[in-house]
PDB file of N, CA and C in Angstrom:
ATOM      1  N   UNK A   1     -12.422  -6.801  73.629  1.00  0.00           N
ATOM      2  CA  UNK A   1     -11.884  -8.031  73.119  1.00  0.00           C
ATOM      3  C   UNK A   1     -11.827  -9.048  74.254  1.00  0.00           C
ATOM      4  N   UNK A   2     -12.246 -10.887  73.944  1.00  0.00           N
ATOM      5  CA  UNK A   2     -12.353 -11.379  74.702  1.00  0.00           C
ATOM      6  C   UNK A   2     -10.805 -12.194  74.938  1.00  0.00           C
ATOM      7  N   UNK A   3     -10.461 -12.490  76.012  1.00  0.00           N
ATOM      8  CA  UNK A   3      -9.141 -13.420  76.308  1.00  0.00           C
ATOM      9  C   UNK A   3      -9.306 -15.031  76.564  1.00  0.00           C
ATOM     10  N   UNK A   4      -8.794 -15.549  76.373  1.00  0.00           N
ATOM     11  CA  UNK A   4      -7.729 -15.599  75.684  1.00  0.00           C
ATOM     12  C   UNK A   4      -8.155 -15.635  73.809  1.00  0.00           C
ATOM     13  N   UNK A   5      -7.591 -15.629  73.335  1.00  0.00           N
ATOM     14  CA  UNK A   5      -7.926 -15.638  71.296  1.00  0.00           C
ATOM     15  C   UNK A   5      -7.463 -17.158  71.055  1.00  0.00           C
ATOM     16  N   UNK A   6      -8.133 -17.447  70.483  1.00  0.00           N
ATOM     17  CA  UNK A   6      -7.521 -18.850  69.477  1.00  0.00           C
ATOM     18  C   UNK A   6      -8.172 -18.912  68.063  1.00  0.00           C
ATOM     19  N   UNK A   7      -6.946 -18.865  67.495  1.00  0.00           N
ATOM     20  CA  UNK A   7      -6.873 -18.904  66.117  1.00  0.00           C
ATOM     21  C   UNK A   7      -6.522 -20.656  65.644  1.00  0.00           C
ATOM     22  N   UNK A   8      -7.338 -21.562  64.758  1.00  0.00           N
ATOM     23  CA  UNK A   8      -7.680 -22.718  64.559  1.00  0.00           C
ATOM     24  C   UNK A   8      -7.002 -22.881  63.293  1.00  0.00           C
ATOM     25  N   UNK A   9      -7.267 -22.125  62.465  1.00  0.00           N
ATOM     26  CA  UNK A   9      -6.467 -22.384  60.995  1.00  0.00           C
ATOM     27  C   UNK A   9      -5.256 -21.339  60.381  1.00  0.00           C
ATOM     28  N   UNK A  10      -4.397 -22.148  59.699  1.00  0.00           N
ATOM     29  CA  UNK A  10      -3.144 -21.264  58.913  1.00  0.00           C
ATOM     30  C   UNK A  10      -3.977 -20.493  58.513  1.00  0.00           C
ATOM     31  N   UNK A  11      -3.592 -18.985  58.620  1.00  0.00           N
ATOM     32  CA  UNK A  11      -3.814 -17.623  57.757  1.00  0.00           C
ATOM     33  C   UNK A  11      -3.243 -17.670  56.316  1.00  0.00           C
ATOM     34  N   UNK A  12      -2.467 -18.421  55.788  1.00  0.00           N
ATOM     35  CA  UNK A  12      -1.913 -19.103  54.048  1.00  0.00           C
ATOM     36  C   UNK A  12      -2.677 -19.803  53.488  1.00  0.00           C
ATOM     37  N   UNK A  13      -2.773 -20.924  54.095  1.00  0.00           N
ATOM     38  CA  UNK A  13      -3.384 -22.093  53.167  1.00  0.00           C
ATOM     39  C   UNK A  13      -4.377 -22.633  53.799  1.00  0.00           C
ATOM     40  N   UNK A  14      -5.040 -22.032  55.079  1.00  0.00           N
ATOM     41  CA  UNK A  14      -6.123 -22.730  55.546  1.00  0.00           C
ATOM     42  C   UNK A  14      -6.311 -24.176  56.101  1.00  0.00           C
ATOM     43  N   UNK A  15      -5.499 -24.806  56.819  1.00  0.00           N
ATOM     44  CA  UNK A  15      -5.007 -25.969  57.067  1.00  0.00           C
ATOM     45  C   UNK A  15      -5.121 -26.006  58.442  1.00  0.00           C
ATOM     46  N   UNK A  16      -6.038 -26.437  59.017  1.00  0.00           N
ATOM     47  CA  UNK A  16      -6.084 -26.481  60.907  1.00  0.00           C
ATOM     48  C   UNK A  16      -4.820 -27.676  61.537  1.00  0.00           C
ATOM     49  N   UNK A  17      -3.583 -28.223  60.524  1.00  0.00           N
ATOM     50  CA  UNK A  17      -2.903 -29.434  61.218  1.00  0.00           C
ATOM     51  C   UNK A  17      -1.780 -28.441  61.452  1.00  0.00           C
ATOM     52  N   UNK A  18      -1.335 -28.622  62.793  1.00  0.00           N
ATOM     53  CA  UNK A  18      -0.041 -27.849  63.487  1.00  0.00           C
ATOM     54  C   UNK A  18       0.783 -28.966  63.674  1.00  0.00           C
ATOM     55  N   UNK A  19       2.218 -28.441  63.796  1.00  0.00           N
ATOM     56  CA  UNK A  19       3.411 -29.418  64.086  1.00  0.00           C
ATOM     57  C   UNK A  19       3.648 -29.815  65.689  1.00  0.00           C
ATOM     58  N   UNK A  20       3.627 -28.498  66.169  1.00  0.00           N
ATOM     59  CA  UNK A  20       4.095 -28.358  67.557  1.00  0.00           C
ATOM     60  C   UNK A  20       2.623 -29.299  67.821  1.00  0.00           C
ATOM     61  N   UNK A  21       1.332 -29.257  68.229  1.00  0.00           N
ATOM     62  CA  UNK A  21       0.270 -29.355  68.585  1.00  0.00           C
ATOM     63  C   UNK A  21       0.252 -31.287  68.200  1.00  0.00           C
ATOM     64  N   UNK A  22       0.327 -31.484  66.803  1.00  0.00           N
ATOM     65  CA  UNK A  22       0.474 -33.066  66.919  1.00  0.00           C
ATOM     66  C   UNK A  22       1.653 -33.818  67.360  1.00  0.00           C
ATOM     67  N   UNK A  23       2.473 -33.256  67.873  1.00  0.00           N
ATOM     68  CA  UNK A  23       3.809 -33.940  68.855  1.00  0.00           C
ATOM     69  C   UNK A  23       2.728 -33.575  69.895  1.00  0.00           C
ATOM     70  N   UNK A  24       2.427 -32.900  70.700  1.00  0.00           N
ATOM     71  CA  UNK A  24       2.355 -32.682  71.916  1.00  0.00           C
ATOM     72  C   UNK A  24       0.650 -33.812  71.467  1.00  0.00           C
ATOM     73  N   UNK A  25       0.052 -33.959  71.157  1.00  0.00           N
ATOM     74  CA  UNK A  25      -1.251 -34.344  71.195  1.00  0.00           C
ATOM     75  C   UNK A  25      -0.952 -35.773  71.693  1.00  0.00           C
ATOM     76  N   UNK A  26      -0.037 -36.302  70.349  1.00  0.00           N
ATOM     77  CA  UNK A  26       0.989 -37.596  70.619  1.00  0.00           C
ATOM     78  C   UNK A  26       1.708 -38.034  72.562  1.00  0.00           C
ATOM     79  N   UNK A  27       2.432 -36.724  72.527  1.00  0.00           N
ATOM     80  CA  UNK A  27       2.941 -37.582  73.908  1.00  0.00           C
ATOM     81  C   UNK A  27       1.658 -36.887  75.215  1.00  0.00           C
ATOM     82  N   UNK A  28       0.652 -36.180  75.290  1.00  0.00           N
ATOM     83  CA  UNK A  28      -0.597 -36.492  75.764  1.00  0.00           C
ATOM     84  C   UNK A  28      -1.383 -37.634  75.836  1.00  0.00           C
ATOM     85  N   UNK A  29      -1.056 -38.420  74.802  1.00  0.00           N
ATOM     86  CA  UNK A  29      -2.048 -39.713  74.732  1.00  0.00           C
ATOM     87  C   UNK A  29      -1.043 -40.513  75.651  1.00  0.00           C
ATOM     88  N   UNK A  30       0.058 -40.413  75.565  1.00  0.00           N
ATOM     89  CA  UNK A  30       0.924 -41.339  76.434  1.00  0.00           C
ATOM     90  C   UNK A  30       1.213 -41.370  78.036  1.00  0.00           C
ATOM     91  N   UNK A  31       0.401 -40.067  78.274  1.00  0.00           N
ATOM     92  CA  UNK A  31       0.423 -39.447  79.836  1.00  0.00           C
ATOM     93  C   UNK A  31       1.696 -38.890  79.919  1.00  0.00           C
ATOM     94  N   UNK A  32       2.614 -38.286  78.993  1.00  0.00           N
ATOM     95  CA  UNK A  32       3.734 -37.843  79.240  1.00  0.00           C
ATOM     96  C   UNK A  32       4.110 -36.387  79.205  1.00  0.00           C
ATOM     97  N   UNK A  33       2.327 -35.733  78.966  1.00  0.00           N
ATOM     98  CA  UNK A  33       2.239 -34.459  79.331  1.00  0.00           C
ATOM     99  C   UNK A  33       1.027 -34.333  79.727  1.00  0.00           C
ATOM    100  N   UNK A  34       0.810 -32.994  80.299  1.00  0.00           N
ATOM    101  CA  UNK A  34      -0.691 -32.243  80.821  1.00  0.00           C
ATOM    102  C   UNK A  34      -1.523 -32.304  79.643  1.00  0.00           C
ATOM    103  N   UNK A  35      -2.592 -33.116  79.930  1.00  0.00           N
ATOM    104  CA  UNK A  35      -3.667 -32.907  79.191  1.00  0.00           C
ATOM    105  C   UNK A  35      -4.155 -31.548  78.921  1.00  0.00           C
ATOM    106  N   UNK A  36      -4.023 -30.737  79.868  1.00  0.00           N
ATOM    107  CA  UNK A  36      -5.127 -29.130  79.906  1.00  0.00           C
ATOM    108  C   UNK A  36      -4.288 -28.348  79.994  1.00  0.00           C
ATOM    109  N   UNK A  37      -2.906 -28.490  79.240  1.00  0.00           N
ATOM    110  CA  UNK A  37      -1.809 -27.350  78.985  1.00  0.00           C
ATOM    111  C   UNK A  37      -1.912 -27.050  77.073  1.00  0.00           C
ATOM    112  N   UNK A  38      -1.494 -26.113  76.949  1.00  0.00           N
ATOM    113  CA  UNK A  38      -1.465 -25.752  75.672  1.00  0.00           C
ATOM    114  C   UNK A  38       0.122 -25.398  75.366  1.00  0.00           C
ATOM    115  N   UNK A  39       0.357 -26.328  74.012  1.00  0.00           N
ATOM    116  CA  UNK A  39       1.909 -26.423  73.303  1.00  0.00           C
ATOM    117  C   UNK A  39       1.891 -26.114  71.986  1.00  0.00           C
ATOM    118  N   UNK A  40       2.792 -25.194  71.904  1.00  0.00           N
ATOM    119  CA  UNK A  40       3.205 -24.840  70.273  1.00  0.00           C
ATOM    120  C   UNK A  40       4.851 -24.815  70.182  1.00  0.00           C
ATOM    121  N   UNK A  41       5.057 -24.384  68.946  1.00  0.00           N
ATOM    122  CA  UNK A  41       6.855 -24.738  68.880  1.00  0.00           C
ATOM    123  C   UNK A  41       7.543 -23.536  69.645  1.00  0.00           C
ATOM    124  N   UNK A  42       6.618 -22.461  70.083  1.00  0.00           N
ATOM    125  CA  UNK A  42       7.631 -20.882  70.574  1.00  0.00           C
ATOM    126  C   UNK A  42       6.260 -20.158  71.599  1.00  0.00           C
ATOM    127  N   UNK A  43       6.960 -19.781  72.709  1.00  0.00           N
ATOM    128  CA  UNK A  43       5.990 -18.574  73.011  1.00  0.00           C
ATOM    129  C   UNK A  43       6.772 -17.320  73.097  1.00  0.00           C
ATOM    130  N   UNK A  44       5.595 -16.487  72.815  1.00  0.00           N
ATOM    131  CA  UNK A  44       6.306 -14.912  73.542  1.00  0.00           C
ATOM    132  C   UNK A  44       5.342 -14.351  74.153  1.00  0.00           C
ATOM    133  N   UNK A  45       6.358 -13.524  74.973  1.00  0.00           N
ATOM    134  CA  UNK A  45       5.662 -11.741  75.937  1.00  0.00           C
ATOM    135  C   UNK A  45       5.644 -11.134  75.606  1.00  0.00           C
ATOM    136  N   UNK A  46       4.744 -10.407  75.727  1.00  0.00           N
ATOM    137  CA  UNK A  46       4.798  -8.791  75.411  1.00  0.00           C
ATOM    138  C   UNK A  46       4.501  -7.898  77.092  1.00  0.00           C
ATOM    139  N   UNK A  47       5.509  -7.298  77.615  1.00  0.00           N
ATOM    140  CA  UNK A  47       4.980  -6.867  78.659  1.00  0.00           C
ATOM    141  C   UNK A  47       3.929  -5.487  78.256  1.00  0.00           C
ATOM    142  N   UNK A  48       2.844  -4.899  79.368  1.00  0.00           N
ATOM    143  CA  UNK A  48       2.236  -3.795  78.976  1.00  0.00           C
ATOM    144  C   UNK A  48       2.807  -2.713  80.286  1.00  0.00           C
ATOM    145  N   UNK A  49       3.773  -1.802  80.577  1.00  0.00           N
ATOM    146  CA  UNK A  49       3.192  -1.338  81.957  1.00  0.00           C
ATOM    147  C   UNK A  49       4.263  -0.347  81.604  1.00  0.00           C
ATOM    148  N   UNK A  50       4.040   0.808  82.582  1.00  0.00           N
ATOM    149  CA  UNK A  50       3.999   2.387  82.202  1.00  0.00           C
ATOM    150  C   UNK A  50       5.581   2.651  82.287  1.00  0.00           C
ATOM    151  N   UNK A  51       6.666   3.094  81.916  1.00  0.00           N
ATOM    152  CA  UNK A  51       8.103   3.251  81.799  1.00  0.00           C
ATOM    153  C   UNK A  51       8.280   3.901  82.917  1.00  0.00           C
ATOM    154  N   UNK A  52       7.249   4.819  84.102  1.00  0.00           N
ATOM    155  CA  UNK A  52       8.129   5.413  84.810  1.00  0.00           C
ATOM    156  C   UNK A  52       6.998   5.320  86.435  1.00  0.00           C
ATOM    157  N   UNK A  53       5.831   4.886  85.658  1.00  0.00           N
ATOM    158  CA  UNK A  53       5.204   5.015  87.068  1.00  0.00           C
ATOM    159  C   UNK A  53       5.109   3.695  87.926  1.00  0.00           C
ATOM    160  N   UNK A  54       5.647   3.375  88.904  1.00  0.00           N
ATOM    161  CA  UNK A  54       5.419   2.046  89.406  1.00  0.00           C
ATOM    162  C   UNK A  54       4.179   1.634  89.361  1.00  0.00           C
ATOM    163  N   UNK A  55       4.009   0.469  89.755  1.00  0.00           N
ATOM    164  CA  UNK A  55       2.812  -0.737  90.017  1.00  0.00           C
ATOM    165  C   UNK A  55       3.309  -2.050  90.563  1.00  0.00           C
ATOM    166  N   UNK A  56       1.964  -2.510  91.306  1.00  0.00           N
ATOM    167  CA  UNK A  56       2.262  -3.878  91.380  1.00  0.00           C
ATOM    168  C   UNK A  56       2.054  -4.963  90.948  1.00  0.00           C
ATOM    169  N   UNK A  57       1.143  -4.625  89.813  1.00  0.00           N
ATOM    170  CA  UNK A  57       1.178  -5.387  88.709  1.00  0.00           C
ATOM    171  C   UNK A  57       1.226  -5.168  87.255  1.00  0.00           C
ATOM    172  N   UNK A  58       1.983  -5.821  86.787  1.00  0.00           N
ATOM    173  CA  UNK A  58       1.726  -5.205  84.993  1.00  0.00           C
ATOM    174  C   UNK A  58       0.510  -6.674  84.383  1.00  0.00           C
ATOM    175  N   UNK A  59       0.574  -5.896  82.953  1.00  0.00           N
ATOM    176  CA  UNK A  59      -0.518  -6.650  81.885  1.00  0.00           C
ATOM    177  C   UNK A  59       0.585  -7.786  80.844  1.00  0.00           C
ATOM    178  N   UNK A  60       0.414  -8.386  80.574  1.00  0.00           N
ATOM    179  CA  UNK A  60       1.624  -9.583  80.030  1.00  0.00           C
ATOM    180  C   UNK A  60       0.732 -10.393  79.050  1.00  0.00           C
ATOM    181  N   UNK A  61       1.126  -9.866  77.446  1.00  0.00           N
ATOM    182  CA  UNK A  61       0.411 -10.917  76.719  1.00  0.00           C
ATOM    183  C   UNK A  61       0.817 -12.173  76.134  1.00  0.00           C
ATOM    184  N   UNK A  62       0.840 -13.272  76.387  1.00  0.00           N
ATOM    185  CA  UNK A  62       1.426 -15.040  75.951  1.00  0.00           C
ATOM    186  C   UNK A  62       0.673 -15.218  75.217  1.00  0.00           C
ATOM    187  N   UNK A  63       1.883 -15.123  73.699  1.00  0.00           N
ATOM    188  CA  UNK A  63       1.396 -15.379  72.709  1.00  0.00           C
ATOM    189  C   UNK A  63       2.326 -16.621  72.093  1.00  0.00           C
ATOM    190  N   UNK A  64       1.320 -17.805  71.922  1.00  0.00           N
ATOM    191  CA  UNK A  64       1.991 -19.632  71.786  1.00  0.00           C
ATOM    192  C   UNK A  64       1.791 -19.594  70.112  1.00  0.00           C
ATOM    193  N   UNK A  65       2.742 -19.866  69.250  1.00  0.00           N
ATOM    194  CA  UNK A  65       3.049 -20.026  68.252  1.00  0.00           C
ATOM    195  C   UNK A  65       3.065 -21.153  67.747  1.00  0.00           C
ATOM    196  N   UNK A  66       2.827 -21.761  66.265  1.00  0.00           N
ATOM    197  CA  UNK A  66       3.067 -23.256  65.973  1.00  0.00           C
ATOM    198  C   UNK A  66       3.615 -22.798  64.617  1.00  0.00           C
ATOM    199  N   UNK A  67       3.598 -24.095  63.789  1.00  0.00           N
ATOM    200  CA  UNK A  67       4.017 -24.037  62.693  1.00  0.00           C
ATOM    201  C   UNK A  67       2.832 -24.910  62.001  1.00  0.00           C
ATOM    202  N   UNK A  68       2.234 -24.366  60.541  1.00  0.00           N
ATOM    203  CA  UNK A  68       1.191 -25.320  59.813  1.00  0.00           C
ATOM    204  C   UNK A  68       2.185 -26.108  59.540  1.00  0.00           C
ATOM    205  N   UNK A  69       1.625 -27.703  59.401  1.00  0.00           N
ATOM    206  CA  UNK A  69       1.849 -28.730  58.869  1.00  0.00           C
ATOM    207  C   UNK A  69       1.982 -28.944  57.537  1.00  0.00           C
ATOM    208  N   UNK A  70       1.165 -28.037  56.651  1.00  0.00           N
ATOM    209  CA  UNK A  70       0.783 -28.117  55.556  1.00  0.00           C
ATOM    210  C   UNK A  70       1.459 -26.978  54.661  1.00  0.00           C
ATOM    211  N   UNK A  71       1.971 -25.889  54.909  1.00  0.00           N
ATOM    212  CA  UNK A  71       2.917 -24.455  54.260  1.00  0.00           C
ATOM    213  C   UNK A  71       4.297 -24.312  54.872  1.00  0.00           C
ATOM    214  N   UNK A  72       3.948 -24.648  56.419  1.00  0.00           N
ATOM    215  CA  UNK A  72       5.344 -24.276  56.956  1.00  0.00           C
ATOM    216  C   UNK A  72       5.074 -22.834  57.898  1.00  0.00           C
ATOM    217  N   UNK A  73       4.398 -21.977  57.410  1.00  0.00           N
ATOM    218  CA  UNK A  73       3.905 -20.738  57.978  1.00  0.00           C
ATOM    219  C   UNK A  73       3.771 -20.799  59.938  1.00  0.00           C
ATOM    220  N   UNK A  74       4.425 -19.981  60.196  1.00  0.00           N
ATOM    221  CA  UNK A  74       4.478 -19.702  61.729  1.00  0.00           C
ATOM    222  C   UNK A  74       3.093 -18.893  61.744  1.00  0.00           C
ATOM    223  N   UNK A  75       2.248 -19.374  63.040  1.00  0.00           N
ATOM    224  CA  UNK A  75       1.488 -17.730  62.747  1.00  0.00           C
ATOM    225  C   UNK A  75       0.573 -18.167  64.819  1.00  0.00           C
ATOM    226  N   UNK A  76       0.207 -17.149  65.641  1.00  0.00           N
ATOM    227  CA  UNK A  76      -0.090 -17.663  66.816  1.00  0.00           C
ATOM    228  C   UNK A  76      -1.443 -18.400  66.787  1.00  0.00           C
ATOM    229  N   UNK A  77      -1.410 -19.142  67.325  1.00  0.00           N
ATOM    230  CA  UNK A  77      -2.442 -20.080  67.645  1.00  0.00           C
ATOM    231  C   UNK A  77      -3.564 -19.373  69.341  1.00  0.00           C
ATOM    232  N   UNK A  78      -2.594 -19.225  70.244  1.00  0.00           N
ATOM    233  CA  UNK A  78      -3.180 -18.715  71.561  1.00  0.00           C
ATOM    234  C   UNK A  78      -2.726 -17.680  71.434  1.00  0.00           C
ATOM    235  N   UNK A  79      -3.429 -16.443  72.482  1.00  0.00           N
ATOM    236  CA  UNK A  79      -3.058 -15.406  72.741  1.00  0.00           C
ATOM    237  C   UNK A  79      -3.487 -15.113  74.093  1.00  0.00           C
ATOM    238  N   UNK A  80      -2.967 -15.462  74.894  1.00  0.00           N
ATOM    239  CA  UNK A  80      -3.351 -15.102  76.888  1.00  0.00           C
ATOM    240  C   UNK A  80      -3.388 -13.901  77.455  1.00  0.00           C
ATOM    241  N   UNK A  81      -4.565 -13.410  78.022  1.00  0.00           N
ATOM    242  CA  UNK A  81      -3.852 -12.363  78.647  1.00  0.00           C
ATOM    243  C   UNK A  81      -3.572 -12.144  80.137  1.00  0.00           C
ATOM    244  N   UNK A  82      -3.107 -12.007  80.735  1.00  0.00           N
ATOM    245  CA  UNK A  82      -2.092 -12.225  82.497  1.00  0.00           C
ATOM    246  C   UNK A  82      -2.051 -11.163  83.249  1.00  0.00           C
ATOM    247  N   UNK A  83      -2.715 -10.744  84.180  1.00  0.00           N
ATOM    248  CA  UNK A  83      -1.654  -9.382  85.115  1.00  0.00           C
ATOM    249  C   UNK A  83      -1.154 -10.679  86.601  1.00  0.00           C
ATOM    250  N   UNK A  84       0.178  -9.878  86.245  1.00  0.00           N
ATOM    251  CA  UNK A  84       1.776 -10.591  87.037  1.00  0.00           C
ATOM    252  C   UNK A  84       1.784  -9.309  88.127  1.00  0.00           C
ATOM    253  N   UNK A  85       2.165  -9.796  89.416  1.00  0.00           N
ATOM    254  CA  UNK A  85       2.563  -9.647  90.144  1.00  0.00           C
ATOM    255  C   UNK A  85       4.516  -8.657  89.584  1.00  0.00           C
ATOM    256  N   UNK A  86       4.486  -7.481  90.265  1.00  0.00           N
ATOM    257  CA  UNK A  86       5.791  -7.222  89.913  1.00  0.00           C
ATOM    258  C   UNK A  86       6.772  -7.652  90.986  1.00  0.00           C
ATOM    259  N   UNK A  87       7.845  -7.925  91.085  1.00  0.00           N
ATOM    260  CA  UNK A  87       8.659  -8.407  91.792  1.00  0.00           C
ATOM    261  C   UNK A  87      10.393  -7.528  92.070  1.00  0.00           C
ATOM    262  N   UNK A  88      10.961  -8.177  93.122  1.00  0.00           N
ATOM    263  CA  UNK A  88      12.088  -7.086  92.549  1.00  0.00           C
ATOM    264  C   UNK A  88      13.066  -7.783  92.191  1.00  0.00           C
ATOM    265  N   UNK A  89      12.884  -9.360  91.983  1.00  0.00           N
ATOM    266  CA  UNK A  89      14.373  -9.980  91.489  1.00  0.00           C
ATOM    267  C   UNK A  89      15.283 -10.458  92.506  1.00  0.00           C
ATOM    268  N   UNK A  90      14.999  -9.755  93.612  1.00  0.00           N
ATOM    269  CA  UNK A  90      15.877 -10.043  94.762  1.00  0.00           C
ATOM    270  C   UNK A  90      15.526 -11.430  95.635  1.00  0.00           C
ATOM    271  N   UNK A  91      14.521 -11.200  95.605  1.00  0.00           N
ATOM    272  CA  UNK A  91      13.860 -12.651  96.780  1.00  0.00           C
ATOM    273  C   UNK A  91      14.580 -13.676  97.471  1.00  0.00           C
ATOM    274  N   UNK A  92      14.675 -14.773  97.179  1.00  0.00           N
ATOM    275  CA  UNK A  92      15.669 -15.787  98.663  1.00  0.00           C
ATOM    276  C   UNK A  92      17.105 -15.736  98.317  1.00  0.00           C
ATOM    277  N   UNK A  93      17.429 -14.365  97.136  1.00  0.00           N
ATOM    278  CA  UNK A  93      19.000 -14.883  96.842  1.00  0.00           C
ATOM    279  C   UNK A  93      19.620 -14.084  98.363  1.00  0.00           C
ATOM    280  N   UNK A  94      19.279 -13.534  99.454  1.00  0.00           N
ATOM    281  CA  UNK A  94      20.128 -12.635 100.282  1.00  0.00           C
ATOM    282  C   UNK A  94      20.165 -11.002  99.983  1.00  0.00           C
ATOM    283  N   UNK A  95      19.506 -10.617  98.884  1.00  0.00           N
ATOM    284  CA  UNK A  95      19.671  -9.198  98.157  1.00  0.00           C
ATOM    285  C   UNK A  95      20.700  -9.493  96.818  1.00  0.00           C
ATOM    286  N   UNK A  96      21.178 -10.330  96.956  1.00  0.00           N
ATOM    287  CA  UNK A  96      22.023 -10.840  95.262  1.00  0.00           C
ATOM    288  C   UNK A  96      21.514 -11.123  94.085  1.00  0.00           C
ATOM    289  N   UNK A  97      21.084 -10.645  93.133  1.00  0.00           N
ATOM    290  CA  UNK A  97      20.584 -11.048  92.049  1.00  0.00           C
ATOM    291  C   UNK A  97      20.919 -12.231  91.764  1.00  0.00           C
ATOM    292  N   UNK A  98      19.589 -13.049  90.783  1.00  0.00           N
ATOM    293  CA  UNK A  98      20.122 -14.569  90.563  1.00  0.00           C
ATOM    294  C   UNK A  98      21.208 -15.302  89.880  1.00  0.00           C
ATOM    295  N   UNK A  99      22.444 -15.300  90.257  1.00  0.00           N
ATOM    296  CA  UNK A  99      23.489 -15.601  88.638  1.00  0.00           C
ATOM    297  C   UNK A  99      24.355 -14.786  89.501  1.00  0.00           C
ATOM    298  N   UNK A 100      24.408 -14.002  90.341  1.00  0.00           N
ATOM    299  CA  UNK A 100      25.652 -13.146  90.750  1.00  0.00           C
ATOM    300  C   UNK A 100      26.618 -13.779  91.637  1.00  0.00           C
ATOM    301  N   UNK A 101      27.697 -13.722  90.934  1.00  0.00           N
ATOM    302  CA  UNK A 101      28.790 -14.378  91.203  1.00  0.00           C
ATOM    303  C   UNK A 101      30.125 -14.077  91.723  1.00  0.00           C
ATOM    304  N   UNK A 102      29.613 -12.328  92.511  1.00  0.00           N
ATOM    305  CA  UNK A 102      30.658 -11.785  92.565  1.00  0.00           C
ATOM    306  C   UNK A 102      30.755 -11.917  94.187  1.00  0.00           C
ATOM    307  N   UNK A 103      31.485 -11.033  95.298  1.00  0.00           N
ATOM    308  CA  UNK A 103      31.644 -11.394  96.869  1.00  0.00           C
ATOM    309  C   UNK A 103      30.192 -11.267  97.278  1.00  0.00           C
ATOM    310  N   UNK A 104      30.267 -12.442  98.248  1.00  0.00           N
ATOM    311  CA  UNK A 104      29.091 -12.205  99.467  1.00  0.00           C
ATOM    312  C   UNK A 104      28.470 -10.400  99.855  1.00  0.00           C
ATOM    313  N   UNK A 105      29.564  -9.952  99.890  1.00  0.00           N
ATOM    314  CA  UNK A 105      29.351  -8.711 101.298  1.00  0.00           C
ATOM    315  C   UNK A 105      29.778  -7.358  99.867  1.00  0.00           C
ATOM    316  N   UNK A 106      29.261  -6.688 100.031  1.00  0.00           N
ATOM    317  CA  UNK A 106      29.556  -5.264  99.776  1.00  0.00           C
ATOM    318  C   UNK A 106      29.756  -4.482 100.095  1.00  0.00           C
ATOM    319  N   UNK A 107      31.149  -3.807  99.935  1.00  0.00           N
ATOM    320  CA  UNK A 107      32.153  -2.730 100.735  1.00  0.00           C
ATOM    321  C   UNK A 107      31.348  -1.314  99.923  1.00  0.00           C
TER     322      UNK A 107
END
């Protein structure tokens, strides 16, 4: 299978006009977004990588969602596929996770 997928028309009613896609087309013409980015109303992840064996990278699929214009029907438009770098969360916080709010120092 080739990456990324794009799917052009509602799987319902056959209707290629998206909601998310003509807002964003709209403030594109205005220079008020990236021309060569892709927008829908939702994305999701799916991570791919093994529950117990490390790596340093996993597989990550971004999948960008819209809504037809014409039914209402959610259904994905893009489907990306990514290998990410794994990380440990820790990075410039000091060893503190990001949001942790508890003492500096640990007894």
């Amino acid at each position: 299978m080739e990456f990324p997928l794009h799917f052009d028309k509602c799987r319902k009613c056959g209707s290629a006009d998206r909601v998310g896609e003509t807002v964003a087309n709209e403030l594109k013409a205005k220079g008020k977004l990236p021309a060569e980015m892709i927008y829908g109303t939702r994305v999701g992840q799916s991570l791919f990588a093994h529950p117990i064996t490390p790596s340093l990278t996993v597989t990550v699929l971004i999948t960008v969602y819209d809504l037809c214009a014409k039914c209402g029907l959610e259904y994905p438009t893009h489907i990306l596929r990514q290998e990410v770098p794994v990380t440990s969360g820790l990075g410039k916080t000091g060893g503190r996770p990001p949001g942790f709010s508890g003492p500096a120092t640990f007894k």
